[in-house]
N, C-alpha and C. Protein backbone atom coordinates (compact mmCIF):
# COMPACT_ATOMS: atom_id res chain seq x y z
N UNK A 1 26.34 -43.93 85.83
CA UNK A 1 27.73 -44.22 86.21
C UNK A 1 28.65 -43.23 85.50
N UNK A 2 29.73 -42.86 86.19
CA UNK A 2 30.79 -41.74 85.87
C UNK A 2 31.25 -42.76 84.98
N UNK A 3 31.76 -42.26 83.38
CA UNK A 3 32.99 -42.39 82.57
C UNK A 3 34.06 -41.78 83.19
N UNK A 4 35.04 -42.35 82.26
CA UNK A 4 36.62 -41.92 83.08
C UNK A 4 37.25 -42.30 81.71
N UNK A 5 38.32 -41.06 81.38
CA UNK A 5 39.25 -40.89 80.07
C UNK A 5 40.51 -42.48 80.86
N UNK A 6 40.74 -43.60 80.50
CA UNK A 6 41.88 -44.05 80.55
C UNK A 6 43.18 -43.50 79.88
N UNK A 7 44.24 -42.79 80.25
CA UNK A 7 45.64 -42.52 79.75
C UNK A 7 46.03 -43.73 79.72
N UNK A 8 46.50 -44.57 78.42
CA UNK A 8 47.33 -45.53 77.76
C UNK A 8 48.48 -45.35 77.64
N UNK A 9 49.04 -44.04 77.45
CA UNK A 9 50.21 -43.50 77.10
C UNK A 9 50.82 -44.28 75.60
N UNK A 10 49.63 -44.58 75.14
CA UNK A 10 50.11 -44.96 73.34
C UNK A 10 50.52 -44.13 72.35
N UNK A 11 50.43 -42.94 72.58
CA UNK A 11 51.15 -41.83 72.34
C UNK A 11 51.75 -40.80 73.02
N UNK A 12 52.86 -40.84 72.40
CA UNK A 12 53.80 -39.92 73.11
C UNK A 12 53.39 -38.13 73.30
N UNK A 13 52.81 -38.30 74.44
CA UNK A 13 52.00 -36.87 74.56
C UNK A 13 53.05 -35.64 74.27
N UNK A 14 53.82 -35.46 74.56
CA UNK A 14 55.08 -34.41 74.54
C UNK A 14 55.45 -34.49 73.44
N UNK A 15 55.28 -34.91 72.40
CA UNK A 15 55.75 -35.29 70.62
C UNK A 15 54.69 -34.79 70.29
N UNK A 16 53.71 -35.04 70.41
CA UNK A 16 52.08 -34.26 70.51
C UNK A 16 52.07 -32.93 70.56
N UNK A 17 52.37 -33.03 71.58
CA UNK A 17 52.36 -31.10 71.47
C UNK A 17 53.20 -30.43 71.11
N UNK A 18 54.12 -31.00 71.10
CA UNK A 18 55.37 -29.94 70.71
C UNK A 18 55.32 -29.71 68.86
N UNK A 19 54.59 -30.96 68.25
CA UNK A 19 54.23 -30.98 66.74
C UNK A 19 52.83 -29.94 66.76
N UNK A 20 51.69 -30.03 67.68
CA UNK A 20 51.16 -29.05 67.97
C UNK A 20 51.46 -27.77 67.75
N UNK A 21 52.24 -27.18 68.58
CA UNK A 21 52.96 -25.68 68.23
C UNK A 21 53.95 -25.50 67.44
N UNK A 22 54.34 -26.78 66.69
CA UNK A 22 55.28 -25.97 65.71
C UNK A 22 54.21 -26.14 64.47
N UNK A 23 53.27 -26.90 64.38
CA UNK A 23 52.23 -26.25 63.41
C UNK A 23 51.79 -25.19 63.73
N UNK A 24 51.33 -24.36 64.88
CA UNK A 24 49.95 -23.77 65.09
C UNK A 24 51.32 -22.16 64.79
N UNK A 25 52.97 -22.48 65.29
CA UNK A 25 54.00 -21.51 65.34
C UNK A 25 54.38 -20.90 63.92
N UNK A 26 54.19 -21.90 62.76
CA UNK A 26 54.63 -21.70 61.78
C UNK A 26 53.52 -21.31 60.77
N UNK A 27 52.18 -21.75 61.42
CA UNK A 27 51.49 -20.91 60.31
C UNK A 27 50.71 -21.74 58.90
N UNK A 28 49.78 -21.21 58.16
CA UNK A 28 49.86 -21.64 56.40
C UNK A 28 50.00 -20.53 56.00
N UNK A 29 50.85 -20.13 54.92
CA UNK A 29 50.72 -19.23 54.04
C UNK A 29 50.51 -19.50 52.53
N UNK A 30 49.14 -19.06 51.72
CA UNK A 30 48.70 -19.84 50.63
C UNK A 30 49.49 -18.67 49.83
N UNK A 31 49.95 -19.49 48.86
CA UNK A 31 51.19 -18.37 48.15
C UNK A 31 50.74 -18.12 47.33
N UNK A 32 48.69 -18.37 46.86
CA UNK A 32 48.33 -17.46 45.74
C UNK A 32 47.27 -16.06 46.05
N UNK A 33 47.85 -14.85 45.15
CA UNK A 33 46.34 -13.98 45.94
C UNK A 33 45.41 -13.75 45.63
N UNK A 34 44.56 -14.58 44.53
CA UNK A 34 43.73 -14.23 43.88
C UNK A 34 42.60 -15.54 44.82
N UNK A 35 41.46 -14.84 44.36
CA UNK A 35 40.01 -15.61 44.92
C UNK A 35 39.80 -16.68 44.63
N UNK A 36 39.97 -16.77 43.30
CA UNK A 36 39.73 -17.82 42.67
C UNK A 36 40.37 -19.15 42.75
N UNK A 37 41.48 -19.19 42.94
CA UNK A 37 42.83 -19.85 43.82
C UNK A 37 42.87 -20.78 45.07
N UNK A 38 42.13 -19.15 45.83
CA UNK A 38 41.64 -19.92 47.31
C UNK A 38 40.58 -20.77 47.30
N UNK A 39 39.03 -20.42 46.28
CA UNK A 39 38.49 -21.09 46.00
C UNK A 39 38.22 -22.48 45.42
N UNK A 40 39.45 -22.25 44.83
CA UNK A 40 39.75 -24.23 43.95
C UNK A 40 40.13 -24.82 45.10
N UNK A 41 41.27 -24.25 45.73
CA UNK A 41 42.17 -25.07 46.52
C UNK A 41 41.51 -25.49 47.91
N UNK A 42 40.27 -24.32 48.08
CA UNK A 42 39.66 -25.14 49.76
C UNK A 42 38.52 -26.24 49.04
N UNK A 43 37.96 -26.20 48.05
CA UNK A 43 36.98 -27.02 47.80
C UNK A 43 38.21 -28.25 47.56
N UNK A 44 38.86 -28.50 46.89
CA UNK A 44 40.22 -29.66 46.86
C UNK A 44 40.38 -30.18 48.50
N UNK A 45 40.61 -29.63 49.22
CA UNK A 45 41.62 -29.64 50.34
C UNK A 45 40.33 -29.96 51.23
N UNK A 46 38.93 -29.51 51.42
CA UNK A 46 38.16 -29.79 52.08
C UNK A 46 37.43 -31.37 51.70
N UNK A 47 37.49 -31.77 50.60
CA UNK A 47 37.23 -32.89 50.36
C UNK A 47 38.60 -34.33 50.43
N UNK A 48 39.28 -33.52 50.60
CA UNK A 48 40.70 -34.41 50.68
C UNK A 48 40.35 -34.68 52.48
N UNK A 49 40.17 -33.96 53.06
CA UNK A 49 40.48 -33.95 54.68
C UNK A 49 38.88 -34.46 55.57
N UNK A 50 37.67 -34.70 54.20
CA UNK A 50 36.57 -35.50 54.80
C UNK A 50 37.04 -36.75 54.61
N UNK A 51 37.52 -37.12 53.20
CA UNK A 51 38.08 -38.43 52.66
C UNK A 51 38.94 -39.26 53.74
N UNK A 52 40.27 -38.30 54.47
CA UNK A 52 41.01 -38.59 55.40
C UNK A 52 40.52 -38.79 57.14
N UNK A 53 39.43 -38.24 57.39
CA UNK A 53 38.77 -38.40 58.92
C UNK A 53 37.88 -39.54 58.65
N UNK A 54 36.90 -39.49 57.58
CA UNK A 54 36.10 -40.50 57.42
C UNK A 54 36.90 -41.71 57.27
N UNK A 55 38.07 -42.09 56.51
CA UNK A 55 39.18 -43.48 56.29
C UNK A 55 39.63 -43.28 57.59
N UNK A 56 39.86 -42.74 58.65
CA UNK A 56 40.33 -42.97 59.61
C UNK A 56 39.76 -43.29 61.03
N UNK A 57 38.14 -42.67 60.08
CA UNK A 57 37.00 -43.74 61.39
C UNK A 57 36.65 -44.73 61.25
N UNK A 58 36.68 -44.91 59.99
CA UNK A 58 36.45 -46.16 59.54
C UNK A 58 37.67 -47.52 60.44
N UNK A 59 38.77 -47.26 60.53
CA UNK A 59 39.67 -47.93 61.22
C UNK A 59 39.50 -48.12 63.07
N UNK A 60 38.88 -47.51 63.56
CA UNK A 60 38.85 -47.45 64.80
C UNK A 60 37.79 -48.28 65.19
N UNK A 61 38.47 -49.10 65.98
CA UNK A 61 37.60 -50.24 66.99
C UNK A 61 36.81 -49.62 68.24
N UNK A 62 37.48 -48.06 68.45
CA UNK A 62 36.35 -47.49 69.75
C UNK A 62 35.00 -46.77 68.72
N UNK A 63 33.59 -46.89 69.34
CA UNK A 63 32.71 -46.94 68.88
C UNK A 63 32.64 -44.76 68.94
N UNK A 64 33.12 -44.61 70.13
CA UNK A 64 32.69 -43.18 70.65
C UNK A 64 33.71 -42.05 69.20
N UNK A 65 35.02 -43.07 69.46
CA UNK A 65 35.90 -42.58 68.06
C UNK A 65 35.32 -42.63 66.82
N UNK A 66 34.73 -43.02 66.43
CA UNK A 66 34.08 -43.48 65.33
C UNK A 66 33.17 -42.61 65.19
N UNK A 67 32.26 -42.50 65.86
CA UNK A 67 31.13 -41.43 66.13
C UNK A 67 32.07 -39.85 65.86
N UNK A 68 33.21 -39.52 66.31
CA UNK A 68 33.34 -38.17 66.20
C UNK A 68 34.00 -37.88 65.19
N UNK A 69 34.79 -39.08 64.63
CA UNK A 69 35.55 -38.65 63.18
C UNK A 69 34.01 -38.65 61.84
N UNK A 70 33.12 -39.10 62.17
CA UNK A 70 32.08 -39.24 61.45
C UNK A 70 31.60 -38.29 61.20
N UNK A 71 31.43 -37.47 62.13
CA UNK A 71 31.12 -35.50 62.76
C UNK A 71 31.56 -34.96 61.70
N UNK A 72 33.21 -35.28 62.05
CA UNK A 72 34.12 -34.40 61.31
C UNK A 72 33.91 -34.46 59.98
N UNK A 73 33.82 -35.42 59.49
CA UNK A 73 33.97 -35.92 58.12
C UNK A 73 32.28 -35.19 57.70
N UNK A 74 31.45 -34.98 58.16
CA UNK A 74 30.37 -34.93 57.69
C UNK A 74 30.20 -33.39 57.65
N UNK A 75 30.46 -32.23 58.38
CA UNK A 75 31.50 -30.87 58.57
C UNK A 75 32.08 -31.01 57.43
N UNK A 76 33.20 -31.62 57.23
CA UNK A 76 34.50 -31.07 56.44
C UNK A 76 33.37 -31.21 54.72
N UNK A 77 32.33 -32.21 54.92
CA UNK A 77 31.46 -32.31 53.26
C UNK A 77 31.06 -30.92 52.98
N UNK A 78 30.03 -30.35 54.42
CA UNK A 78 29.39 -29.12 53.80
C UNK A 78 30.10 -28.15 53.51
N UNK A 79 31.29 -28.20 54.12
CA UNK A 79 32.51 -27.04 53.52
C UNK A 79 32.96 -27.11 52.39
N UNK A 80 33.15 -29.00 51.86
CA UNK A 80 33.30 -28.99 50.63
C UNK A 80 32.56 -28.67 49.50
N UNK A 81 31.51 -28.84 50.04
CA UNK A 81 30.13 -28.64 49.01
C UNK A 81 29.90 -27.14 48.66
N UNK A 82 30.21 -26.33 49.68
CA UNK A 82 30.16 -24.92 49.37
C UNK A 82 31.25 -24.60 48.29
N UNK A 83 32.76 -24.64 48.93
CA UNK A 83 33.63 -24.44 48.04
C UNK A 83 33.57 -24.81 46.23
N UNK A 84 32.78 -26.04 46.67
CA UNK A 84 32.64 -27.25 44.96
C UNK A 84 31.88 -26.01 44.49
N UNK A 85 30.52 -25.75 44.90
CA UNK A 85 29.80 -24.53 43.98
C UNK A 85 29.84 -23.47 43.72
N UNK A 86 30.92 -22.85 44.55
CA UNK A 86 31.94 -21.76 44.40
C UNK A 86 32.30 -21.54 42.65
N UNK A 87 32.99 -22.80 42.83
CA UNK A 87 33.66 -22.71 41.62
C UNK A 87 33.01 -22.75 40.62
N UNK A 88 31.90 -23.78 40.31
CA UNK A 88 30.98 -24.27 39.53
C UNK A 88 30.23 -23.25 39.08
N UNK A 89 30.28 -22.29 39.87
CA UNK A 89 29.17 -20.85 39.15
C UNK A 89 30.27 -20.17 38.28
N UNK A 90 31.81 -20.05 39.11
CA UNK A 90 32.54 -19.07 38.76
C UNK A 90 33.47 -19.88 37.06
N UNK A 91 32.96 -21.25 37.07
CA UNK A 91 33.45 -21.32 35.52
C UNK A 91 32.61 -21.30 34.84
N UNK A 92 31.00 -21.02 34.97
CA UNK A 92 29.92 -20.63 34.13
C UNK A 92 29.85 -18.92 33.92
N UNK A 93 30.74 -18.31 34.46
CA UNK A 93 30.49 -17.03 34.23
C UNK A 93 31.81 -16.36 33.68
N UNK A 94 32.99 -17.24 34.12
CA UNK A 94 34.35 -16.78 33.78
C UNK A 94 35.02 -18.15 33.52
N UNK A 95 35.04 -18.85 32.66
CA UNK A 95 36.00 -20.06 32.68
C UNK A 95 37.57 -19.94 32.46
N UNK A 96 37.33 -18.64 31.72
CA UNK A 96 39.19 -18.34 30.95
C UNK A 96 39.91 -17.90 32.32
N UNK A 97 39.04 -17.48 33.70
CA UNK A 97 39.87 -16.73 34.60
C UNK A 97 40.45 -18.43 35.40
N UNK A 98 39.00 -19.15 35.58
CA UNK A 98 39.61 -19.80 36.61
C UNK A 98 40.15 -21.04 36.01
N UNK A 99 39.93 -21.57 34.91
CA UNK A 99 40.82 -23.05 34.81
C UNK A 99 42.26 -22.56 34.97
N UNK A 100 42.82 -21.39 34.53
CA UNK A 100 44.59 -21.36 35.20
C UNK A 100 44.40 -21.90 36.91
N UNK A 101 43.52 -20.83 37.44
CA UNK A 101 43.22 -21.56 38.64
C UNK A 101 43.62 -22.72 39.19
N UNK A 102 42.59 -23.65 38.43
CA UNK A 102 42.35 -25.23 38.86
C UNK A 102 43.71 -25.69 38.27
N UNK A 103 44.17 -25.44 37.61
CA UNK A 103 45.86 -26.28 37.32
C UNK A 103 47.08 -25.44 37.95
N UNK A 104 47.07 -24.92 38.47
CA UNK A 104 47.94 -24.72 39.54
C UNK A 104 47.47 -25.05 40.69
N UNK A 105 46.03 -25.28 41.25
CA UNK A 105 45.80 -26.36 42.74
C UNK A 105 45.72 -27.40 42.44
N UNK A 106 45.55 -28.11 41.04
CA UNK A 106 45.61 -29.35 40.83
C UNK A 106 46.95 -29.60 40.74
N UNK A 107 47.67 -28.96 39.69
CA UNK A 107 49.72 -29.81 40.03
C UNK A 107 50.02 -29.17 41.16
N UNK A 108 49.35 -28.53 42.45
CA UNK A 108 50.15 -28.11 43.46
C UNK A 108 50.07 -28.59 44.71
N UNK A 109 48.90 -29.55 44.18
CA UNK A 109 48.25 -29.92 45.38
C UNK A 109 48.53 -30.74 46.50
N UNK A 110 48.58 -30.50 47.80
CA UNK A 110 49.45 -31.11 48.78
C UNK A 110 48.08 -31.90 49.96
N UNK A 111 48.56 -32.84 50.00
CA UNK A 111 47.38 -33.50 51.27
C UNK A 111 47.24 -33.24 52.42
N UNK A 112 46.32 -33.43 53.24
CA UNK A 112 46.18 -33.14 54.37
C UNK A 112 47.35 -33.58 55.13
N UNK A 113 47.53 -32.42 56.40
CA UNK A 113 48.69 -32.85 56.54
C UNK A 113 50.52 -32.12 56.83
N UNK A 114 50.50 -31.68 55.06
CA UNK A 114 51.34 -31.00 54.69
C UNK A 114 51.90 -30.51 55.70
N UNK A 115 53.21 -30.07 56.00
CA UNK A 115 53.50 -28.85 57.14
C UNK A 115 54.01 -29.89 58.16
N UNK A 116 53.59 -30.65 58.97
CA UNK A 116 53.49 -31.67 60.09
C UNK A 116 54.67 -31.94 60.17
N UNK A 117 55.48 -32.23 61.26
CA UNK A 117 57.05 -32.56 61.58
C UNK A 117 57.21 -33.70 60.37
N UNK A 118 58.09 -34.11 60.11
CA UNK A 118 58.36 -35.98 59.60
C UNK A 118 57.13 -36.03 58.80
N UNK A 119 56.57 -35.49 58.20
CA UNK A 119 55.20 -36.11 57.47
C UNK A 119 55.14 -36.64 56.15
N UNK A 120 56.45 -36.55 55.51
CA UNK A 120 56.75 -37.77 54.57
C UNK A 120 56.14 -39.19 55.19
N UNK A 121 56.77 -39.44 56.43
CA UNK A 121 56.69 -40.44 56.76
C UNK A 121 55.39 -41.44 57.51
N UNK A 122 54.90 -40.40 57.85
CA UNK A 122 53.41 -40.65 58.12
C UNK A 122 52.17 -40.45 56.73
N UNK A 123 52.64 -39.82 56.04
CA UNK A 123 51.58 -39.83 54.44
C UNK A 123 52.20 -41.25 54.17
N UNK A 124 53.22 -42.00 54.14
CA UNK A 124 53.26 -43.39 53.75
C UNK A 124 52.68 -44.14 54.67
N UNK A 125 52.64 -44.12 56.29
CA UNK A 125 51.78 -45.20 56.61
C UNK A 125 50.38 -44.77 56.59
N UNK A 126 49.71 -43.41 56.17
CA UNK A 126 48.44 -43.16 55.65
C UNK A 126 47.81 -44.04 54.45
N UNK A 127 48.88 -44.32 53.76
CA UNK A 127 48.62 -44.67 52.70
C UNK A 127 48.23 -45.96 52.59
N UNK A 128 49.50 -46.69 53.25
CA UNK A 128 49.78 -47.92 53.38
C UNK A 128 47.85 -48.80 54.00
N UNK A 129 47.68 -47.79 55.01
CA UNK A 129 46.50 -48.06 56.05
C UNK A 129 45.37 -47.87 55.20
N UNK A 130 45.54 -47.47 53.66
CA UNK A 130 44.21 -47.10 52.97
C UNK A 130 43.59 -45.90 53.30
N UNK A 131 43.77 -44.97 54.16
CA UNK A 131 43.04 -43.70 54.51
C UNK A 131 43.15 -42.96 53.30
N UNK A 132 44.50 -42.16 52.80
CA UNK A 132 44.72 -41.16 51.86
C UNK A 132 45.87 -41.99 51.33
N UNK A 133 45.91 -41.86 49.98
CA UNK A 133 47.14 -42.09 48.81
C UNK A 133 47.10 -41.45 47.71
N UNK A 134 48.23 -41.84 46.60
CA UNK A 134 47.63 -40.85 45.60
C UNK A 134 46.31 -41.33 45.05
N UNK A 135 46.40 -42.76 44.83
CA UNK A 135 44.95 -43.25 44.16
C UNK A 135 43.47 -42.86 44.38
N UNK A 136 43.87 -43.03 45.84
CA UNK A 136 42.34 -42.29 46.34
C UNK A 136 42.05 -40.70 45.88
N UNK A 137 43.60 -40.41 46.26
CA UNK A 137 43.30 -38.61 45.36
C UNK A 137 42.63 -38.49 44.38
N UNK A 138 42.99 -39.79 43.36
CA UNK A 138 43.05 -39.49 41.73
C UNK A 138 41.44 -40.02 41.62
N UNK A 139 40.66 -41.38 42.43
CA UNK A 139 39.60 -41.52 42.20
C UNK A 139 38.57 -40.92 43.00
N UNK A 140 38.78 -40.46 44.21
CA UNK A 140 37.69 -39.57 44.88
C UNK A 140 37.64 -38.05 44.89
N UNK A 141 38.92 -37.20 43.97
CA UNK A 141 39.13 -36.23 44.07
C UNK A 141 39.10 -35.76 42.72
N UNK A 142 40.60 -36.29 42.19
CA UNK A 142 40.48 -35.59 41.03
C UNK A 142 39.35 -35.87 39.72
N UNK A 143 38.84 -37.28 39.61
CA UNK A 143 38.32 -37.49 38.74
C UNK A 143 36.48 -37.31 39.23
N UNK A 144 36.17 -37.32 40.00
CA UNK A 144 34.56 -36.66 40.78
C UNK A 144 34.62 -35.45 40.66
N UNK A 145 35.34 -34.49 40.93
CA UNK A 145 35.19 -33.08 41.00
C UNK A 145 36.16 -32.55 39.56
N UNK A 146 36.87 -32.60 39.35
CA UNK A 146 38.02 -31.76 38.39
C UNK A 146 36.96 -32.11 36.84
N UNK A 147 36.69 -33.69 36.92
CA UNK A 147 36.46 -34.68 35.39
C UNK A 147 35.08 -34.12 35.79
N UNK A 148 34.49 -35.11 36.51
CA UNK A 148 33.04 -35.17 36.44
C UNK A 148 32.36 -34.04 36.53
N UNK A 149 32.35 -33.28 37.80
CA UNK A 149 31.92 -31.64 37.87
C UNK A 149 32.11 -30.88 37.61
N UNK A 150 32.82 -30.59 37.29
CA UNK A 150 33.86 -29.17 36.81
C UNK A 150 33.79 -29.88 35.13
N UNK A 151 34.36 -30.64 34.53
CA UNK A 151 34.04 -30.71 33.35
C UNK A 151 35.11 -30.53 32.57
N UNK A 152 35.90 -29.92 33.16
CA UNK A 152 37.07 -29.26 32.47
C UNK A 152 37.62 -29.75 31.15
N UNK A 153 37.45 -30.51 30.43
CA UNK A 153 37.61 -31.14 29.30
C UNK A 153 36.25 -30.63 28.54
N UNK A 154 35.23 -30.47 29.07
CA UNK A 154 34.41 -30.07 27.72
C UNK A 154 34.09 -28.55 28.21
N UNK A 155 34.56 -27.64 28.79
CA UNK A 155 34.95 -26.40 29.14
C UNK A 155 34.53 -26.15 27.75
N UNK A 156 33.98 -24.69 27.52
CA UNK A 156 34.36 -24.29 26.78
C UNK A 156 34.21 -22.51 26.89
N UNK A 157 34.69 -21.65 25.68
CA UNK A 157 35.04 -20.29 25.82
C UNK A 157 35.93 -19.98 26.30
N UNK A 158 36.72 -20.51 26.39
CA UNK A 158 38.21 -20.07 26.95
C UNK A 158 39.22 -19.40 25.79
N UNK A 159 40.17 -19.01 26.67
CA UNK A 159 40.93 -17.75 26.15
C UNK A 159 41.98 -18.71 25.23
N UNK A 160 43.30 -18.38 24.89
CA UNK A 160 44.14 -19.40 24.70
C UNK A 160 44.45 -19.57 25.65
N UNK A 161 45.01 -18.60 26.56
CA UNK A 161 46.05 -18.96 27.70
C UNK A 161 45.02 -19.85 28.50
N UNK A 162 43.83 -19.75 28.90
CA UNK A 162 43.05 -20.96 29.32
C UNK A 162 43.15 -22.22 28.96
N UNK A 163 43.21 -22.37 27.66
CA UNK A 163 43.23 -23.55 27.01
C UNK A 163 44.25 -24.46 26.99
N UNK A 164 45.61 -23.17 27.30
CA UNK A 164 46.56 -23.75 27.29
C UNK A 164 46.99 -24.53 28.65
N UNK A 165 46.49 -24.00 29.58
CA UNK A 165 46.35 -24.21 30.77
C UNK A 165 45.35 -25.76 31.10
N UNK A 166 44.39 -26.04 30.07
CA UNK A 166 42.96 -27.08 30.42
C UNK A 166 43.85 -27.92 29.68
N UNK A 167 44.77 -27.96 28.32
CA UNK A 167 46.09 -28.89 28.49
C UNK A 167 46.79 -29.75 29.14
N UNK A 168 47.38 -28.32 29.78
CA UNK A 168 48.54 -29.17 30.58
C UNK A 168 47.91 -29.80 31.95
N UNK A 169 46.67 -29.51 32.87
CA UNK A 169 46.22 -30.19 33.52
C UNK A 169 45.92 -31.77 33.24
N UNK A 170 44.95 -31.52 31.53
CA UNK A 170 44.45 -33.14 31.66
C UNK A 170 45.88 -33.72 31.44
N UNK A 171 47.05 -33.15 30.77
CA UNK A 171 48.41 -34.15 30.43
C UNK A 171 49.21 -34.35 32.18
N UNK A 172 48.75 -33.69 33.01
CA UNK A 172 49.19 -33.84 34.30
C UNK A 172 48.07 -34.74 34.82
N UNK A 173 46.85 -34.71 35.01
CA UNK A 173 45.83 -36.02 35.30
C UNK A 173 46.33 -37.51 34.79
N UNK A 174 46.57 -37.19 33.36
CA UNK A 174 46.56 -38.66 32.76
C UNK A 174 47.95 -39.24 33.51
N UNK A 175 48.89 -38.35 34.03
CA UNK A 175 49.98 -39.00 34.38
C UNK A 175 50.14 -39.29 35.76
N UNK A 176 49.15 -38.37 36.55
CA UNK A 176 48.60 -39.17 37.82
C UNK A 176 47.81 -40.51 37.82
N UNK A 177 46.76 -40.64 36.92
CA UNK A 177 46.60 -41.69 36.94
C UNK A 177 47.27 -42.69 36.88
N UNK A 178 48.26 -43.20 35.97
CA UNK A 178 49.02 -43.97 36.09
C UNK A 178 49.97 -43.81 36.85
N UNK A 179 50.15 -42.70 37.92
CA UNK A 179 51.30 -43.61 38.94
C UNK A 179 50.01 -43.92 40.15
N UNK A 180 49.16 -43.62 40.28
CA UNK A 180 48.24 -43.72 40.89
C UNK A 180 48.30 -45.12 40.87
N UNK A 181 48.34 -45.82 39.77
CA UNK A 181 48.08 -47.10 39.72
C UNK A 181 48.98 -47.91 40.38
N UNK A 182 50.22 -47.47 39.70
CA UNK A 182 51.44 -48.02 39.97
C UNK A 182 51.37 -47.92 41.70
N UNK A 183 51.39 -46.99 42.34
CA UNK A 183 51.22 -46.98 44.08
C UNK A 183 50.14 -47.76 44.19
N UNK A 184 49.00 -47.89 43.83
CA UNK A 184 48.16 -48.82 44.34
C UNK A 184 48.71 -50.67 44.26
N UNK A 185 49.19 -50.50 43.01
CA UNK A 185 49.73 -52.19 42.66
C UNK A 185 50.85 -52.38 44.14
N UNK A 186 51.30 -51.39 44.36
CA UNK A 186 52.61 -52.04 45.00
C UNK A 186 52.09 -51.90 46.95
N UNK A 187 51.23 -50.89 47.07
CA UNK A 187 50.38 -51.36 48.58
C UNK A 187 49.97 -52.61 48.26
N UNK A 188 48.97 -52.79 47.40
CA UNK A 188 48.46 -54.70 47.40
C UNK A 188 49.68 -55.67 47.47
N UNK A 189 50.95 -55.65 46.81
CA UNK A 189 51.75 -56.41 46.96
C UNK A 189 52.29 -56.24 48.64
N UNK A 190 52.56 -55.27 48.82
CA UNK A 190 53.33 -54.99 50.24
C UNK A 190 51.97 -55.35 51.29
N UNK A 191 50.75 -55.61 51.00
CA UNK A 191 49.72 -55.79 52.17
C UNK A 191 49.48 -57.64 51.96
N UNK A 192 50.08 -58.27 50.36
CA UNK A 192 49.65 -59.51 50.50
C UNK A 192 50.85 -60.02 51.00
N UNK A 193 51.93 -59.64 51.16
CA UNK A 193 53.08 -59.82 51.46
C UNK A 193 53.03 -59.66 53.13
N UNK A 194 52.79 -58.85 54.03
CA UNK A 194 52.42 -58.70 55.80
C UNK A 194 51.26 -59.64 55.63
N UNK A 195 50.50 -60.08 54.93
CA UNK A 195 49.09 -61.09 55.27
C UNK A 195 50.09 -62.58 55.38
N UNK A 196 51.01 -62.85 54.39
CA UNK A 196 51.61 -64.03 53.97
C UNK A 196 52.29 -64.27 55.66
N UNK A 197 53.34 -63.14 55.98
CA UNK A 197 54.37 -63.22 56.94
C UNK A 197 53.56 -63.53 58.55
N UNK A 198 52.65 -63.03 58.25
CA UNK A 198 51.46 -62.74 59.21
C UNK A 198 50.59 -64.02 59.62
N UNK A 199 50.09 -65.06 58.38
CA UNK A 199 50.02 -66.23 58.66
C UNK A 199 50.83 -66.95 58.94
N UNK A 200 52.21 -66.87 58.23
CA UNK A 200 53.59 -68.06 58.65
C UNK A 200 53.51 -68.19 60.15
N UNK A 201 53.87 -67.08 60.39
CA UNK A 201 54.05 -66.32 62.17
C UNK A 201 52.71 -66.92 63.01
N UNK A 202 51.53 -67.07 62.59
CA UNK A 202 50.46 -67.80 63.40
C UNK A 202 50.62 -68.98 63.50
């Protein structure tokens, strides 16, 4: 038997595309030029954007949807996985070059996303929905790869200016974590709060 695409018109197709080309019109330009840079920041950004397809198949009640964000998400790993060992060789052979590196893609770091018309406003109902927030940043991102793999706290051989640099990152971590928290406390309140309004209303 023939399948057939149903049009719902649940999205506004013409908002669609027109956000379409003013992404695809405007471009990325990564404003650092060194290798090492690009290297932190796609292994970051490639694991941020499996994290975000995989939380977003996870939500879908069509089975076929589910199946292709699964694809994606499983793609966007081996890209991450390359990038992750990228780095992982290049702070066993040079650590003083790249931890400046990793703390300028770590305090610079922007989520999937970035760029997108209005996308303040859609990274909050991302968030809200559990896909991407900062928390998830801080526990599937920064603290698995930056803490755990990378190591960066027990680094060692670094220059000063390295050091000074493996600093101000962990004093920028520790202070993600705690707003990390703080955004997580206040989705649980704002989700037991729509559960509450949500039963009254039944």
């Amino acid at each position: 038997m023939r399948d057939y695409i149903v049009v719902t018109r649940a999205l506004d197709l013409v908002a669609l595309e027109r956000a379409r080309m003013q992404q695809v019109s405007h471009g990325f330009k990564f404003p650092y030029e060194s290798s090492i840079d690009t290297f932190v920041y796609v292994a970051l950004q490639e694991l941020a954007t499996r994290i975000s397809h995989a939380g977003t198949g996870a939500l879908l009640a069509d089975e076929s949807g589910k199946a292709i964000m699964d694809r994606v998400a499983r793609d966007e790993n081996l890209h991450y996985l390359f990038y992750r060992d990228i780095v992982t060789a290049a702070l066993e052979v040079n650590p003083s070059l790249v931890m400046p590196a990793i703390e300028r893609q770590v305090r610079g770091f922007k989520m999937p996303g970035t760029g997108i018309d209005n996308f303040d406003k859609f990274a909050l109902a991302i968030a809200r929905a559990g896909i991407y927030s900062r928390s998830i940043h801080y526990k599937k991102i920064i603290k698995p790869v930056i803490l755990n793999t990378w190591k960066i706290d027990k680094t060692e051989g670094l220059n000063p200016v390295a050091e000074e640099s493996r600093v101000r990152t962990m004093t920028f971590i520790e202070r993600l974590e705690k707003k990390a928290a703080r955004q997580q406390a206040r989705l649980e309140e704002q989700q037991a709060l729509a559960a509450d309004v949500e039963s009254e209303v039944a």
